[in-house]
N, C-alpha and C. Protein backbone atom coordinates (compact mmCIF):
# COMPACT_ATOMS: atom_id res chain seq x y z
N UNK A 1 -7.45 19.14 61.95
CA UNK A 1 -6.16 19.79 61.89
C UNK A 1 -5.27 19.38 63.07
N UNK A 2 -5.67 19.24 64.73
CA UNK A 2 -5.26 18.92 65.30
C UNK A 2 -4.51 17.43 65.50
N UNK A 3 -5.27 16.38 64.62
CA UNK A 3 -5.23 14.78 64.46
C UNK A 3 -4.06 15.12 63.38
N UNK A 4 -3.69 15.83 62.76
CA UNK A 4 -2.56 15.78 61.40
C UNK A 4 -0.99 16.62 62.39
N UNK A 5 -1.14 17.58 63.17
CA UNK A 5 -0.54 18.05 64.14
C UNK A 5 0.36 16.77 65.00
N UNK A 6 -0.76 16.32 65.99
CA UNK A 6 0.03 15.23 66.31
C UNK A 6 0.60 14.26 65.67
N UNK A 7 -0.08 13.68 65.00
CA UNK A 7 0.74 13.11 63.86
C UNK A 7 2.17 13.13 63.97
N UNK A 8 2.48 14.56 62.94
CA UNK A 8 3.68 14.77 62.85
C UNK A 8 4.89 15.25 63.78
N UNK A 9 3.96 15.40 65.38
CA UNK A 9 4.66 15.63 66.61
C UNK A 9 5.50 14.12 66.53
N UNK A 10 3.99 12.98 67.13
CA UNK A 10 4.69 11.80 67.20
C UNK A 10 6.04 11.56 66.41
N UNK A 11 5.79 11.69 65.27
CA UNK A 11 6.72 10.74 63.92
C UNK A 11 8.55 11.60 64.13
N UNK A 12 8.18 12.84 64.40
CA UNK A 12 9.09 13.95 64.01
C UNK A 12 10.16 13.59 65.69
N UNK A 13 8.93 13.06 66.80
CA UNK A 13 9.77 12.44 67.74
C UNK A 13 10.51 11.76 67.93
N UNK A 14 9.83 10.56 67.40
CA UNK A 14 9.99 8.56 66.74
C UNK A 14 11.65 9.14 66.19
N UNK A 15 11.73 10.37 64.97
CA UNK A 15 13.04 10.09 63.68
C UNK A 15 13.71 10.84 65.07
N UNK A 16 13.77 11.80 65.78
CA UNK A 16 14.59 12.64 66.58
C UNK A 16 15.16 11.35 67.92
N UNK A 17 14.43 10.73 68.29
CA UNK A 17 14.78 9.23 69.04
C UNK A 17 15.48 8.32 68.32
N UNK A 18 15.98 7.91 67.28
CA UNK A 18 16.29 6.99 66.17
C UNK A 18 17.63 7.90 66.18
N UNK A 19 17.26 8.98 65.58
CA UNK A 19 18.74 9.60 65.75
C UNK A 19 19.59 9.62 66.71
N UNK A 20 19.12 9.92 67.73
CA UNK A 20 19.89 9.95 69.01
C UNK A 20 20.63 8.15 69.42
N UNK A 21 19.69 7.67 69.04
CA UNK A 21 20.41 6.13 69.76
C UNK A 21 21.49 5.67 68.28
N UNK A 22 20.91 6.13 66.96
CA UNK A 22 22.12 5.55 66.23
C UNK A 22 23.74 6.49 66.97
N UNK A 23 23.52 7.79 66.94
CA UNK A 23 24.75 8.55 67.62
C UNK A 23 25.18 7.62 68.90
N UNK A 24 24.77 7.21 69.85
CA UNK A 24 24.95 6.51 70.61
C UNK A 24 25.90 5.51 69.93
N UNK A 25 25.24 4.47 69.32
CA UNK A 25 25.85 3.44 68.81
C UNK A 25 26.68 3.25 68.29
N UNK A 26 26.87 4.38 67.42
CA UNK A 26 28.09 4.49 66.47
C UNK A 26 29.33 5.15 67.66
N UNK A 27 29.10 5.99 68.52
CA UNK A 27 29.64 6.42 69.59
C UNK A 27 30.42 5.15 70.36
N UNK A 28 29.50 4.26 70.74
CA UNK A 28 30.01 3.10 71.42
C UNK A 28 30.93 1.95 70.40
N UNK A 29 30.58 1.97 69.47
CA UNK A 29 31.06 0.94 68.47
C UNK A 29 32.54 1.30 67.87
N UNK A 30 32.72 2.75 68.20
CA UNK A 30 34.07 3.51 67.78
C UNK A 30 35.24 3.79 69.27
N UNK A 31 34.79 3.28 70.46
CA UNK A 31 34.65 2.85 71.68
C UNK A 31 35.55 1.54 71.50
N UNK A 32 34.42 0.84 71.27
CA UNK A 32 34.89 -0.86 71.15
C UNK A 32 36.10 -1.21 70.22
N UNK A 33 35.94 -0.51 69.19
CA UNK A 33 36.67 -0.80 68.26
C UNK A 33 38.15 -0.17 68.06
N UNK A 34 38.27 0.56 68.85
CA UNK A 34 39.25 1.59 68.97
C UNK A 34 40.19 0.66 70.32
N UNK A 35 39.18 0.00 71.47
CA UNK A 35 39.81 -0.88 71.97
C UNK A 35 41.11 -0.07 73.02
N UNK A 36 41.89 -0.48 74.18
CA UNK A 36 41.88 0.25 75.17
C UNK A 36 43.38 0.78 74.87
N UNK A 37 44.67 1.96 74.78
CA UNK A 37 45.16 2.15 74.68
C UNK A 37 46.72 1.51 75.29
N UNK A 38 47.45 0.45 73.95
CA UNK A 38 48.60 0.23 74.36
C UNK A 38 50.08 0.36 73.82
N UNK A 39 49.98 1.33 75.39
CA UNK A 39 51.33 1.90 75.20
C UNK A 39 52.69 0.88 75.52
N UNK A 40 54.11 0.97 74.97
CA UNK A 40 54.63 -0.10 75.48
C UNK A 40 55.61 1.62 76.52
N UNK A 41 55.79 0.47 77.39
CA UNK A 41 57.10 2.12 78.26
C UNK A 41 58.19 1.63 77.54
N UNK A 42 58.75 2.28 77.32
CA UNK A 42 60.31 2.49 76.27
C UNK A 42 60.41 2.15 74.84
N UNK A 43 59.02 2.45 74.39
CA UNK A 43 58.96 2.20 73.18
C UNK A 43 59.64 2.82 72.29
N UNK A 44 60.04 4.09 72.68
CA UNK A 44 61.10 5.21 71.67
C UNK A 44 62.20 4.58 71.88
N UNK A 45 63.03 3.99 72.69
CA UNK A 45 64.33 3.69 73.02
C UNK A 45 64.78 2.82 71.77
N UNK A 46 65.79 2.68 71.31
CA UNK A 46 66.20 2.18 70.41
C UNK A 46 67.69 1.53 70.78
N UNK A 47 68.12 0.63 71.08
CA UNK A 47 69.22 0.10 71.97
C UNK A 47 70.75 -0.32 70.87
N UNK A 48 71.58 0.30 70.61
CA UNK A 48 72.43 -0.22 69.57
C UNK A 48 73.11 -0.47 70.39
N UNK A 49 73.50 -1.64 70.69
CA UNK A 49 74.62 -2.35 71.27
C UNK A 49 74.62 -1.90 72.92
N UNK A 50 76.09 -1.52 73.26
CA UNK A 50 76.46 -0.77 74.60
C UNK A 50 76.32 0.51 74.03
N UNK A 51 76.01 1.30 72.81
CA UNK A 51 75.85 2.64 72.67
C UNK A 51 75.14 3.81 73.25
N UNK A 52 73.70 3.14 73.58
CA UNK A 52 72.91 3.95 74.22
C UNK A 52 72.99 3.50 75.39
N UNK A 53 72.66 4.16 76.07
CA UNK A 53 72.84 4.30 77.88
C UNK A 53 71.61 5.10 78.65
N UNK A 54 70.68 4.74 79.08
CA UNK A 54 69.80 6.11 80.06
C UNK A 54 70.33 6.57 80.75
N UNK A 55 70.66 7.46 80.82
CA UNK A 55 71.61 8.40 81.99
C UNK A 55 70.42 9.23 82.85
N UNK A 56 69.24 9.63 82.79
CA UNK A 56 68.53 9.91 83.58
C UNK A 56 66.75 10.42 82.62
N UNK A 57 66.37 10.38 83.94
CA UNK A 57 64.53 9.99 83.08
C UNK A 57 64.09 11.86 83.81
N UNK A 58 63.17 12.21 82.67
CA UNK A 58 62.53 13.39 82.74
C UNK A 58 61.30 13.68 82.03
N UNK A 59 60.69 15.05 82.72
CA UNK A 59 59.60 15.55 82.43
C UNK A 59 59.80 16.07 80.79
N UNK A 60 58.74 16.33 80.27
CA UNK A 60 58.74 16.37 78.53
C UNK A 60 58.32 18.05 78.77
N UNK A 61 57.64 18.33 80.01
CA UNK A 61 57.00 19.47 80.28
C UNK A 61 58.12 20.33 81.15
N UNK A 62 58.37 19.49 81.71
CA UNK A 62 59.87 20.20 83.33
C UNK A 62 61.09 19.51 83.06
N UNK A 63 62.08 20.09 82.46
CA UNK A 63 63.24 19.09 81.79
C UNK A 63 64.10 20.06 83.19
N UNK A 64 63.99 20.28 84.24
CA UNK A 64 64.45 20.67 85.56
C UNK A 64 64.29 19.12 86.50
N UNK A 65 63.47 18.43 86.27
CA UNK A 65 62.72 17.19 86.81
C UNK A 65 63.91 16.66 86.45
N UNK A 66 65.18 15.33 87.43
CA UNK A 66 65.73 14.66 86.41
C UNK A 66 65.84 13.46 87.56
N UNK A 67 64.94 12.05 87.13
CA UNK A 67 65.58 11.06 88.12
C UNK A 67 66.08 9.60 87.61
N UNK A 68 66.47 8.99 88.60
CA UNK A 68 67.39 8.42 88.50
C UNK A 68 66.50 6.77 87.59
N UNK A 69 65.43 6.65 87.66
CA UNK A 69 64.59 5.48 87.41
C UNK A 69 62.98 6.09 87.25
N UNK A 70 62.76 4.98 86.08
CA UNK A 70 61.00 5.85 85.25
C UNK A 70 59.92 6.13 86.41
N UNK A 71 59.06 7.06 86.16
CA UNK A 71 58.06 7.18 87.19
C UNK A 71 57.06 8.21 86.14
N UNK A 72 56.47 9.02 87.17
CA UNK A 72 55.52 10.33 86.78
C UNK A 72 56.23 11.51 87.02
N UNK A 73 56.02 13.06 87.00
CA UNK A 73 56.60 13.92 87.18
C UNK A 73 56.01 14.36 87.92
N UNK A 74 56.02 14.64 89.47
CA UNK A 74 55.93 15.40 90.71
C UNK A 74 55.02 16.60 90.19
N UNK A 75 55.33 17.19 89.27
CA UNK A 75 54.51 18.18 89.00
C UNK A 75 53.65 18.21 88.50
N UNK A 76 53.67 17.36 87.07
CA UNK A 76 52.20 17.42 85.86
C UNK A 76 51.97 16.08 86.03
N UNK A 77 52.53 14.92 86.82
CA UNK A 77 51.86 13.26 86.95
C UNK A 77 52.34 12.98 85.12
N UNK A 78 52.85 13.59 84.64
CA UNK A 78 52.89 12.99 83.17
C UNK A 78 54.17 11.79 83.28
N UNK A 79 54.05 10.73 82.53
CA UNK A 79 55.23 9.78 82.44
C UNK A 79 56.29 10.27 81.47
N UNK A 80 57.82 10.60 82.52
CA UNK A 80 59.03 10.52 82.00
C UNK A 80 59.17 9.99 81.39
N UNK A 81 60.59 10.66 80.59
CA UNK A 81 61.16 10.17 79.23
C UNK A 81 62.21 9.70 79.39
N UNK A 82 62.75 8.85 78.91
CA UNK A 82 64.52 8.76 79.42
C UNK A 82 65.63 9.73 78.34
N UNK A 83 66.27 10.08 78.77
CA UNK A 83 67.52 10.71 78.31
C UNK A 83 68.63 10.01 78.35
N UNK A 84 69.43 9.74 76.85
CA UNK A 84 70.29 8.78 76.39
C UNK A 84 71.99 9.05 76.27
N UNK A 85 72.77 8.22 76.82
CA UNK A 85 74.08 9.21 76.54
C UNK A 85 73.95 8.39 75.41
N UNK A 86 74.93 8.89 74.08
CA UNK A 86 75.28 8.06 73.37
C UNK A 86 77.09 7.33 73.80
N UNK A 87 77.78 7.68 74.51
CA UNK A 87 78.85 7.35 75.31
C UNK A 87 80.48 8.17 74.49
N UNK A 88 79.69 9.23 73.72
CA UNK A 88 80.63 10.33 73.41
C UNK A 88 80.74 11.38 73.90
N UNK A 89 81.47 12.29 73.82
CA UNK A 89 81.44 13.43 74.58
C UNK A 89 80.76 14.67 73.75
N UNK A 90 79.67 15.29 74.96
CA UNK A 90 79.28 15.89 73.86
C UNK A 90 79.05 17.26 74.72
N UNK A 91 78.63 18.60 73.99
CA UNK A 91 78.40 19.64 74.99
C UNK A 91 77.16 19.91 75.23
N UNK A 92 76.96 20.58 76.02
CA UNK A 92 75.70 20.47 76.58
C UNK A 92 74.53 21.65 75.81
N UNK A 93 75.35 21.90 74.84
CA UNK A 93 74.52 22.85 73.88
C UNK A 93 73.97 22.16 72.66
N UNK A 94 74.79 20.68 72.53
CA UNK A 94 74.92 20.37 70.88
C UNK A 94 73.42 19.67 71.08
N UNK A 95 72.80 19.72 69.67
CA UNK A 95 71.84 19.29 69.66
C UNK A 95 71.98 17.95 68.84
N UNK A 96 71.38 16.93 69.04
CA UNK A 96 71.79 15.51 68.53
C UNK A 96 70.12 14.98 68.37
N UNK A 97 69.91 14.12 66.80
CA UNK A 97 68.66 14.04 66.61
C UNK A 97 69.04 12.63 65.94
N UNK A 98 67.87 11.46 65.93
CA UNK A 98 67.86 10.20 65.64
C UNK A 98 67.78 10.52 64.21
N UNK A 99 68.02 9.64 63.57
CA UNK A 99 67.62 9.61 61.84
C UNK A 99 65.75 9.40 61.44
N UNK A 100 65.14 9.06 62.29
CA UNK A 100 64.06 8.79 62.26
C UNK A 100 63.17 10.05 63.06
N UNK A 101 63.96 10.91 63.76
CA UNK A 101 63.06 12.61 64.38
C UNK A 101 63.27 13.16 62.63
């Protein structure tokens, strides 16, 4: 009884080891394949002519944050956004959205 015991210790080990390294693998292979994240900076910007303009770069989190050229935000390290005039006048309430938001 004891010789049929181990047995199925060993084997039940062997499939619980097998499992673990395929998770691994498939872990790493979704890793590799996924390959390293590229972002372009100003990839949202969309440039029509002299229309758009950055008038100043900000936090997505602290829209109090406002500077003059791209960086991180002093507060959360997150990378600024730029903020666009379109070179009309507009108020500072109106809300203005791309055709593509």
């Amino acid at each position: 009884m004891n010789n049929i015991m181990d047995k199925l210790k060993t084997f039940f080990l062997s499939i619980r080891k097998s499992v673990w390294g395929l998770i691994v693998f498939v872990f790493f292979m979704g890793l590799w394949i996924s390959g390293p994240d590229q972002v372009q900076p100003n990839a949202g910007i969309q440039e029509h002519g002299d229309e758009t303009k950055v008038e100043f770069w900000t936090c997505a989190m602290h829209p109090q944050i406002r500077l003059n050229e791209p960086g991180q935000c002093p507060i959360c390290f997150m990378d600024l956004i730029p903020v666009e005039s379109s070179g009309g006048e507009e108020s500072p309430r109106e809300l203005k959205m791309s055709e593509t938001a």
